[in-house]
Protein backbone atom coordinates (compact mmCIF):
# COMPACT_ATOMS: atom_id res chain seq x y z
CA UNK A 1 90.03 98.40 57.17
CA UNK A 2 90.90 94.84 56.71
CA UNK A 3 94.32 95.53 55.56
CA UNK A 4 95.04 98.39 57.82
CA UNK A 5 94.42 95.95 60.39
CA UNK A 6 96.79 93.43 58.81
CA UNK A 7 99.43 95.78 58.24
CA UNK A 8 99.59 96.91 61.86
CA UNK A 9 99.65 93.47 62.94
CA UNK A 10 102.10 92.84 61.30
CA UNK A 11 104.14 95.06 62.44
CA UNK A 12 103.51 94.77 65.35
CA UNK A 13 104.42 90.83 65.78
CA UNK A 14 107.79 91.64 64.04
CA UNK A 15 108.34 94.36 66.62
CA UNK A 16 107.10 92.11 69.88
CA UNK A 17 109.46 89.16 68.41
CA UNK A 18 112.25 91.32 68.61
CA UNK A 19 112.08 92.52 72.00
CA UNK A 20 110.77 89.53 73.27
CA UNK A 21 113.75 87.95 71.92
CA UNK A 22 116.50 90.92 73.28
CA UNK A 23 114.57 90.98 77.00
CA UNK A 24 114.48 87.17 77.64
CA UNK A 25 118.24 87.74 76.52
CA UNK A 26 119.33 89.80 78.97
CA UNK A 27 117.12 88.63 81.89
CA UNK A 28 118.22 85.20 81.57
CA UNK A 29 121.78 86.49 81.35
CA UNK A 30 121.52 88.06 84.45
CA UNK A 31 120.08 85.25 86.35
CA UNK A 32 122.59 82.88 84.36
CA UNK A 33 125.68 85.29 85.98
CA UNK A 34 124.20 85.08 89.88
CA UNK A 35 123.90 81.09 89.37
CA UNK A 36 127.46 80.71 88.12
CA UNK A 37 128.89 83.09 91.19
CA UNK A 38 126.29 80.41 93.26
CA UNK A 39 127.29 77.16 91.88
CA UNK A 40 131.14 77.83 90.73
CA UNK A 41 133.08 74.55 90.18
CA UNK A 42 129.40 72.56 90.57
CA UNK A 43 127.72 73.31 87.04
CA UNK A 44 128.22 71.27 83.93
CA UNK A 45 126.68 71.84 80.52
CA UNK A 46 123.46 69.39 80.77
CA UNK A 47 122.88 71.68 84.14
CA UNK A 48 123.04 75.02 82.31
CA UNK A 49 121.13 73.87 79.38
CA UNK A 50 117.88 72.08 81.99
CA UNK A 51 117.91 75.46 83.69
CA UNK A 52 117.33 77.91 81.05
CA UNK A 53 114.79 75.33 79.92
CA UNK A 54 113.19 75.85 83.07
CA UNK A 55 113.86 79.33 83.87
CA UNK A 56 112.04 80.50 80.20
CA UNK A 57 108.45 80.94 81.87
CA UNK A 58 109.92 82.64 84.82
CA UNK A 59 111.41 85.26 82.26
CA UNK A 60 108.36 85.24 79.94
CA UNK A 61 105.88 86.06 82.41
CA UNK A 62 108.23 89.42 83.33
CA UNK A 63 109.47 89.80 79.30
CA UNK A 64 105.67 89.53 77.53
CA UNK A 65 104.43 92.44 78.84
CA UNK A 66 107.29 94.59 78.10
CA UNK A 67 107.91 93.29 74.88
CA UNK A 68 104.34 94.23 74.12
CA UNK A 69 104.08 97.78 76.09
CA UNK A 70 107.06 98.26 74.11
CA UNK A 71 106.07 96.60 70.68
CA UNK A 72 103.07 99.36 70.59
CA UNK A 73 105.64 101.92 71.53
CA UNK A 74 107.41 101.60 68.50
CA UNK A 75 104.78 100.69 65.77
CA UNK A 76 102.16 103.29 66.88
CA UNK A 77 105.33 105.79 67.49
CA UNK A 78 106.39 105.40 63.35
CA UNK A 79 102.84 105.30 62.05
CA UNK A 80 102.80 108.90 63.90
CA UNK A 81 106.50 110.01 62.96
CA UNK A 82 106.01 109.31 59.00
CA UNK A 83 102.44 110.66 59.60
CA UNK A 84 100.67 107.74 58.32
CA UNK A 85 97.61 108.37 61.35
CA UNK A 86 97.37 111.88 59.90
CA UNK A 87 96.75 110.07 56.30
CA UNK A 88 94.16 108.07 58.12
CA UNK A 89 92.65 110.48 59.89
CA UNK A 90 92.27 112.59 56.89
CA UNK A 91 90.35 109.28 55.21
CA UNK A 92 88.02 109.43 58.33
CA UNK A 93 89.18 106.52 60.04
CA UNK A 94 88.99 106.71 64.25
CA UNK A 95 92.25 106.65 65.59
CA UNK A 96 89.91 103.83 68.16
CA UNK A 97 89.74 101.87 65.42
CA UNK A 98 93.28 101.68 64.71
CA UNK A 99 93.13 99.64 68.39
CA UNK A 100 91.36 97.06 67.71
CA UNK A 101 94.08 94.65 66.08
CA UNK A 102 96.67 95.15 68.85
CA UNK A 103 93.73 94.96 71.64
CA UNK A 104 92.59 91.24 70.28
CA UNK A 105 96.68 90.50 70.51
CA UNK A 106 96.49 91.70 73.81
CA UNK A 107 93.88 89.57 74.94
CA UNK A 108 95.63 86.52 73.63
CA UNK A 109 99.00 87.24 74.89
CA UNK A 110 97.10 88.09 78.37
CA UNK A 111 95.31 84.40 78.35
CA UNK A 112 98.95 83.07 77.08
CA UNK A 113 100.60 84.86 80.36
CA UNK A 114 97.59 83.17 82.45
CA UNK A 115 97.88 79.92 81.14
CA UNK A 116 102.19 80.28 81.76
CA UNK A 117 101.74 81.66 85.27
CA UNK A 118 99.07 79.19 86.35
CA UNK A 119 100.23 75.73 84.94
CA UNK A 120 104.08 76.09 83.31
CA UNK A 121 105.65 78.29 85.92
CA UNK A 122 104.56 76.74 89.02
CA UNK A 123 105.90 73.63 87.31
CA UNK A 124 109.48 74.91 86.19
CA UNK A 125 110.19 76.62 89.36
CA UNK A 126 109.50 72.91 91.36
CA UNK A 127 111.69 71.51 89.00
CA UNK A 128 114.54 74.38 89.10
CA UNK A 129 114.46 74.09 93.05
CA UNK A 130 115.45 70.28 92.36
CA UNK A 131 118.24 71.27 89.78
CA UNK A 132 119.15 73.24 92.41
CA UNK A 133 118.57 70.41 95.21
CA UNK A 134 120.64 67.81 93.39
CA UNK A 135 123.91 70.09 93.26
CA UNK A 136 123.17 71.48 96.97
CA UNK A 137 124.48 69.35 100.15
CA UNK A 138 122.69 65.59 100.62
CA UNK A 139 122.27 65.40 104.13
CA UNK A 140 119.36 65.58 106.61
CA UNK A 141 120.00 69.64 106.96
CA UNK A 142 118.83 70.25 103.29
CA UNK A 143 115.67 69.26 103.81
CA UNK A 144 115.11 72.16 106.03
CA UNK A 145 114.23 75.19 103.85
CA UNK A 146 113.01 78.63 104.83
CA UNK A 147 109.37 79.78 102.96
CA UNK A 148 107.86 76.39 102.87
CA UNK A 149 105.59 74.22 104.95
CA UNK A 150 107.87 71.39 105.84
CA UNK A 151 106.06 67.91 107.28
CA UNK A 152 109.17 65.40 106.58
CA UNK A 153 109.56 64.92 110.36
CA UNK A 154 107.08 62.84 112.99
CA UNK A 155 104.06 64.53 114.35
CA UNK A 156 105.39 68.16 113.47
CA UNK A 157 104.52 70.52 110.64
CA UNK A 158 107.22 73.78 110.66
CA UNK A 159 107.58 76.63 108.86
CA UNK A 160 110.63 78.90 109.07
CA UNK A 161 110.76 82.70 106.96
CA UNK A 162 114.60 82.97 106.84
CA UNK A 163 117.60 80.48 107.14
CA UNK A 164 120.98 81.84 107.00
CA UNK A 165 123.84 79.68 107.57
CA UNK A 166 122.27 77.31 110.76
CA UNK A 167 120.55 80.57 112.22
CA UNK A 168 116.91 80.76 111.78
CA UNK A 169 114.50 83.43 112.19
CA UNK A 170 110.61 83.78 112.78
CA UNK A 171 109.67 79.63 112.90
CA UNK A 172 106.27 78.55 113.28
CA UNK A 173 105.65 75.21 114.43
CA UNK A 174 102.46 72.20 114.76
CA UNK A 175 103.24 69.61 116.92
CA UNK A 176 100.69 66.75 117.01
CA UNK A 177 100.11 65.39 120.26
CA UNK A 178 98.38 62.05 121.03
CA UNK A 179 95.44 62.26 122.50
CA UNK A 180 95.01 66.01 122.99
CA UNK A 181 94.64 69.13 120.35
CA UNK A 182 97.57 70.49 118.40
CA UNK A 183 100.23 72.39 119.67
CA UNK A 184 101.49 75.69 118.81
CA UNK A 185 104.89 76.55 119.14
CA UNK A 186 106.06 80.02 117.78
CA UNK A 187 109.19 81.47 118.10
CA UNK A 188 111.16 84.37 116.99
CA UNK A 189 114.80 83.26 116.25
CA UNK A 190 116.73 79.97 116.66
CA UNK A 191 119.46 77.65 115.36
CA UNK A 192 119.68 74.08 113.72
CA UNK A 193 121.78 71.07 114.68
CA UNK A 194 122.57 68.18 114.35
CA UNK A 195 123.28 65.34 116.68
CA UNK A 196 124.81 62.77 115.19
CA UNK A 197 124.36 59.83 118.07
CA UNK A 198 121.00 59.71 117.84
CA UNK A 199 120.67 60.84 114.17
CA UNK A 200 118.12 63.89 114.96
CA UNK A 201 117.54 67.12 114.24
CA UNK A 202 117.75 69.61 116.89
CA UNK A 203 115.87 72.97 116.74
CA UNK A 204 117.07 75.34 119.38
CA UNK A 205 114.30 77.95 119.85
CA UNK A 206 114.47 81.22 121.65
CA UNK A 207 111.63 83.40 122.73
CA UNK A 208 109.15 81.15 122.62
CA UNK A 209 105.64 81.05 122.65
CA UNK A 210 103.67 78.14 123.08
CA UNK A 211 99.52 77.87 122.49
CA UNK A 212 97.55 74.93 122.97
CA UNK A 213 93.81 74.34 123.13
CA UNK A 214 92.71 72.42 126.33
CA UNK A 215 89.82 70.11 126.41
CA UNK A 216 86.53 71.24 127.64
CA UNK A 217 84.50 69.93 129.82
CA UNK A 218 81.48 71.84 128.92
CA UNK A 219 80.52 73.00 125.70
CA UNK A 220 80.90 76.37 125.34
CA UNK A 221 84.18 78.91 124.57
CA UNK A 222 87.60 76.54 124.55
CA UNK A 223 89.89 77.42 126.59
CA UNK A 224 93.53 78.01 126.05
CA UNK A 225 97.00 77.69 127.39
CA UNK A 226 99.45 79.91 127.07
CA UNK A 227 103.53 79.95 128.03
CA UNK A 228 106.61 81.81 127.12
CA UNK A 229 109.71 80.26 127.23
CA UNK A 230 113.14 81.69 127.07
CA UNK A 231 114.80 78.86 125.13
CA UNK A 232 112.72 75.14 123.72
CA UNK A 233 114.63 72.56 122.10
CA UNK A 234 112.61 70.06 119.70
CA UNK A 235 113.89 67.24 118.05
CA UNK A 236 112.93 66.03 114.76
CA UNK A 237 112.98 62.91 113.96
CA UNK A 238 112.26 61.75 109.84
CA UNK A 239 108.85 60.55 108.49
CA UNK A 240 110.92 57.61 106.68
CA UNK A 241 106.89 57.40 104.62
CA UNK A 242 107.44 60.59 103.31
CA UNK A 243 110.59 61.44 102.78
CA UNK A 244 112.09 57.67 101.95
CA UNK A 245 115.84 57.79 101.32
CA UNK A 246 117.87 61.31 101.33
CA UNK A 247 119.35 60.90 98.11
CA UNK A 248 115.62 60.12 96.55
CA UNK A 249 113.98 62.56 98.72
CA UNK A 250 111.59 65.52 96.91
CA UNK A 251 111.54 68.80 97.53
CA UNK A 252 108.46 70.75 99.45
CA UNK A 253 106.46 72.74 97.47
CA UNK A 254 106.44 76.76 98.04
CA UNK A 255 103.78 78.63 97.68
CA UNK A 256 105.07 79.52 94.01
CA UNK A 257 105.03 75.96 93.05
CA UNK A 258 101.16 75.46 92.83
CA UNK A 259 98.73 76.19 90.61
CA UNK A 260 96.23 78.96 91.21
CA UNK A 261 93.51 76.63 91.62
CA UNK A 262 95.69 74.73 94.68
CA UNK A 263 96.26 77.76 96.25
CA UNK A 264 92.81 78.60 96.73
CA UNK A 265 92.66 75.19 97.92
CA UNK A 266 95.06 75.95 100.46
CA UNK A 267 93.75 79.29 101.25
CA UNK A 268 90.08 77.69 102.18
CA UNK A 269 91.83 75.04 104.22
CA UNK A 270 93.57 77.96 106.12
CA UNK A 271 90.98 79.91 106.15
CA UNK A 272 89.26 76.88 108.01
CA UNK A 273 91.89 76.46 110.59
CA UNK A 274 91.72 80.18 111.24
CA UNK A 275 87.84 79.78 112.02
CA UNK A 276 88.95 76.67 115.05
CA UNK A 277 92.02 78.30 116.15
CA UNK A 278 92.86 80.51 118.98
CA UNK A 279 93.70 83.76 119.39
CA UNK A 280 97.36 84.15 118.69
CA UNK A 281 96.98 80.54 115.68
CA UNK A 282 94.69 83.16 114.39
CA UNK A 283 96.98 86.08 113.51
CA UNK A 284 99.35 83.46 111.95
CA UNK A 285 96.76 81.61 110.09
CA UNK A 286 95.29 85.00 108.73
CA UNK A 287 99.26 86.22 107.38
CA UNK A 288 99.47 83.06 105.72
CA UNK A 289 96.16 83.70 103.88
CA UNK A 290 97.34 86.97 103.22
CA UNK A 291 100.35 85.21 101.29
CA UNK A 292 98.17 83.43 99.20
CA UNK A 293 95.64 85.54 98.06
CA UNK A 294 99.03 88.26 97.46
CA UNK A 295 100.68 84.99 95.25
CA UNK A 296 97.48 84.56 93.44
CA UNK A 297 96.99 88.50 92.52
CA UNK A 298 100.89 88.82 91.78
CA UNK A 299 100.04 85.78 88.65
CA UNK A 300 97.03 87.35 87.93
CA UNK A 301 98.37 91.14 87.60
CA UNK A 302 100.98 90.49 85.64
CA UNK A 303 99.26 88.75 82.88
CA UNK A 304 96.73 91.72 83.06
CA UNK A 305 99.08 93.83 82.42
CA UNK A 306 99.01 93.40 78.66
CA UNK A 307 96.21 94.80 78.25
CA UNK A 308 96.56 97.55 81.28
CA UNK A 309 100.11 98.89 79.37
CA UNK A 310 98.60 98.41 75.59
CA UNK A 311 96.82 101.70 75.98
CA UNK A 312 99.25 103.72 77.65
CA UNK A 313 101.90 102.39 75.29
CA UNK A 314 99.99 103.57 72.08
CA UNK A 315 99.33 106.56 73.48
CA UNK A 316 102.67 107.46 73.90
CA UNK A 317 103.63 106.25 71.24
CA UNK A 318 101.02 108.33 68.84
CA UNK A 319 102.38 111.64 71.14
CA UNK A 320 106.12 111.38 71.14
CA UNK A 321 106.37 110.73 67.01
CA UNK A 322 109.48 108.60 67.37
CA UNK A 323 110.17 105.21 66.15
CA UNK A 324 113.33 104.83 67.14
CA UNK A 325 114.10 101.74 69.52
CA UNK A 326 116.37 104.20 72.05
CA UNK A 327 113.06 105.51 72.23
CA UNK A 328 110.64 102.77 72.71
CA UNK A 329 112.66 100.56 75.31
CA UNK A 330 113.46 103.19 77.70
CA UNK A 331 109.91 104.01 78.03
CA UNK A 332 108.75 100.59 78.33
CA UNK A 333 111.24 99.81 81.14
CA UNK A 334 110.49 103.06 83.19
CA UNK A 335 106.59 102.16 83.06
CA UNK A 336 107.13 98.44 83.90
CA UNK A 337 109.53 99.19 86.61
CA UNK A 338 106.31 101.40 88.71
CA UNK A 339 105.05 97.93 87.52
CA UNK A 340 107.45 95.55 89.14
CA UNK A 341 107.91 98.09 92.04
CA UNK A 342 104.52 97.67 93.08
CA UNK A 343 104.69 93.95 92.59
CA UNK A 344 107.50 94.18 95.41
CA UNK A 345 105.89 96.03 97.54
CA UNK A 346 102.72 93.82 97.72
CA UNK A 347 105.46 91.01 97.89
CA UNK A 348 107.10 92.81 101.16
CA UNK A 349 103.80 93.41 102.81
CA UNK A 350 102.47 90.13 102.24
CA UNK A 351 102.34 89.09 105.51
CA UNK A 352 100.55 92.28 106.81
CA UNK A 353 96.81 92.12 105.77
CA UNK A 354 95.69 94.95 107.30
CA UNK A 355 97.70 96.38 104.31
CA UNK A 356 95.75 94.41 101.99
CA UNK A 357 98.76 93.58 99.44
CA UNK A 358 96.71 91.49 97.46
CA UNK A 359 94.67 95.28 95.96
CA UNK A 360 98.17 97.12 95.81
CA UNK A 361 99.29 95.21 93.52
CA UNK A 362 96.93 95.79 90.80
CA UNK A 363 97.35 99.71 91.56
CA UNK A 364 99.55 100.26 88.51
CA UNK A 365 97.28 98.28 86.03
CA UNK A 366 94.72 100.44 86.97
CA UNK A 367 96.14 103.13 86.96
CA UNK A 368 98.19 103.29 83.93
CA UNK A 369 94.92 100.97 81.96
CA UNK A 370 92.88 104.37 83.00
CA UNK A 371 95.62 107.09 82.23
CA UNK A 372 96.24 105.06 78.51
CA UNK A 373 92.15 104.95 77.81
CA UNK A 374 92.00 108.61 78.76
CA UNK A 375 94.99 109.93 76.29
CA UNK A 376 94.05 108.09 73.59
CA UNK A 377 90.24 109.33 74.07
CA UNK A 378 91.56 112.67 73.93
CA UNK A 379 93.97 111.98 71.13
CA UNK A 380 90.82 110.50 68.96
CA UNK A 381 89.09 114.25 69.60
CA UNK A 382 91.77 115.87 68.33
């Protein structure tokens, strides 16, 4: 059994180094083409070369799990086409047996893919947002960015979703106010400007709702103010402590940029401002748990997915009889796009918890880890 497990291990390296090799290929070629349209005239060679550097464990985290769904594809396909599983069958091996080598690699390459996702790609992608920083605009308007907690300005802590152009859409803001509880601003669209004789930033928000906590006088329930406002202009001024000089400024970390173990961090210091906040700080501190928790799952699904598309991907591959690549790769990208179409959905929905993205996400694994398991069951009884 020894070298039967040898010689499908083998084989089944050589066939995950290849299309490891052609899918980092063509994804980074595709995310190469989009920067160049991006950056035209900006990008010199040292740029190029420090962003695929940094964009490989973006592109492995996507390309190891296809390269081994599809790896098993072909290997198990041409043991089955030149018959070689009916030779071992006929010896009285288990066709479960056959499993175990490419399992084990599948455990590996599944702690490899948690180990990339958790430490090196939270990593890279701070460092690609300052590649990208450094070729941007230096002024006082870059350090605005949309899907990050920005706290570069005095006494304010602001969150936008979307910036396009100077307009801005669904900003959430903390305004620290001496003497009395935080203040919640939250408004629904807005624009940015700048005003250059007193060197501030102007936010001009519309539909606005404000929140603030009063102080009691008695223990008991707090009480809470609320106001809508047609139109609220706040001016930021910089935290010259934290952000120092623009051109040495960093950039804020998105949720993306931290480690697992700081977003759960995070998520139990939101979850303890949701527990002191009121009513409407409640809904918005609950979303942005919801974001975590769906980041954390996304890192953690995809690395699971090894092992959820091994056994569907022998499977097939013992059925079909082919060992042609033509073969193999479609059928690796058709089962990792329900994979990656999932993955966006729990992305889109990740700021809706009553549609709990963080357990549609790891639909597909368990679906297609339970569908696999059951063919090749069946396939062993044969």
């Amino acid at each position: 059994m020894k070298i039967i497990d040898r010689y499908i291990l083998k084989n089944l390296l050589l066939s995950f180094a290849f299309t490891l090799t052609i899918f980092t290929f063509v994804l980074f070629t595709g995310t190469l083409f989009k920067m160049i349209q991006f950056f035209l005239g900006k990008i010199s060679l040292l740029f190029i070369g420090e962003f695929f550097v940094f964009s490989i464990p973006y592109l492995l985290s996507y390309a190891i799990p296809m390269s081994f769904l599809t790896a098993n594809l072909l290997v198990f396909g041409q043991l089955s086409a030149e018959n070689e599983i009916t030779a071992m069958k006929a010896c009285g091996v288990n066709i479960l047996r056959l499993i175990v080598s490419p399992v084990v690699l599948g455990v590996i390459l599944t702690f490899l893919c948690i180990f990339i996702n958790d430490v090196v790609l939270p990593f890279c992608h701070y460092e690609l947002r300052m590649l990208r920083k450094e070729i941007g605009e230096k002024s006082i308007t870059a350090l605005i960015e949309p899907g990050v907690f920005i706290n570069n300005f005095d006494n304010y802590l602001i969150y936008i979703d979307e910036i396009e152009d100077k307009k801005l859409k669904n900003i959430s803001i903390q305004q620290q106010v001496p003497n009395e509880f935080p203040r919640f601003i939250k408004a629904e669209h807005g624009i940015i400007e700048m005003n250059e004789e007193k060197k501030v930033l102007v936010l001009k928000l519309y539909d606005v709702l404000i929140e603030q906590q009063q102080k009691a006088k008695e223990k008991g329930t707090p009480d809470f103010i609320h106001a809508r406002m047609g139109m609220v202009p706040v001016e930021l001024t910089l935290d010259s402590e934290k952000v120092g000089s623009l051109d040495n400024r960093k950039v804020n970390k998105r949720l993306k940029d931290y480690t697992i173990r700081e977003l759960i961090s995070q998520k139990k210091e939101w979850k303890h401002l949701f527990d002191i906040s009121g009513p409407f700080q409640k809904n918005e501190y609950r979303k942005k748990i919801c974001e975590i928790s769906t980041e954390i799952n996304i890192r953690l699904s995809l690395a699971f997915s090894c092992l959820a598309l091994l056994f569907i991907g022998i499977s097939l591959g013992i059925r079909t009889h082919r060992s042609e690549k033509t073969v193999g790769i479609p059928i690796s990208l058709a089962f990792f796009a329900i994979n990656y179409g999932f993955t966006l959905f729990g992305k889109a929905l990740n700021d809706k918890p009553d549609f709990y993205p963080e357990i549609i996400i790891w639909i597909p694994n368990i679906c297609l880890g339970i569908i696999g398991i059951l063919l090749l069951i069946r396939i062993a009884k044969r």
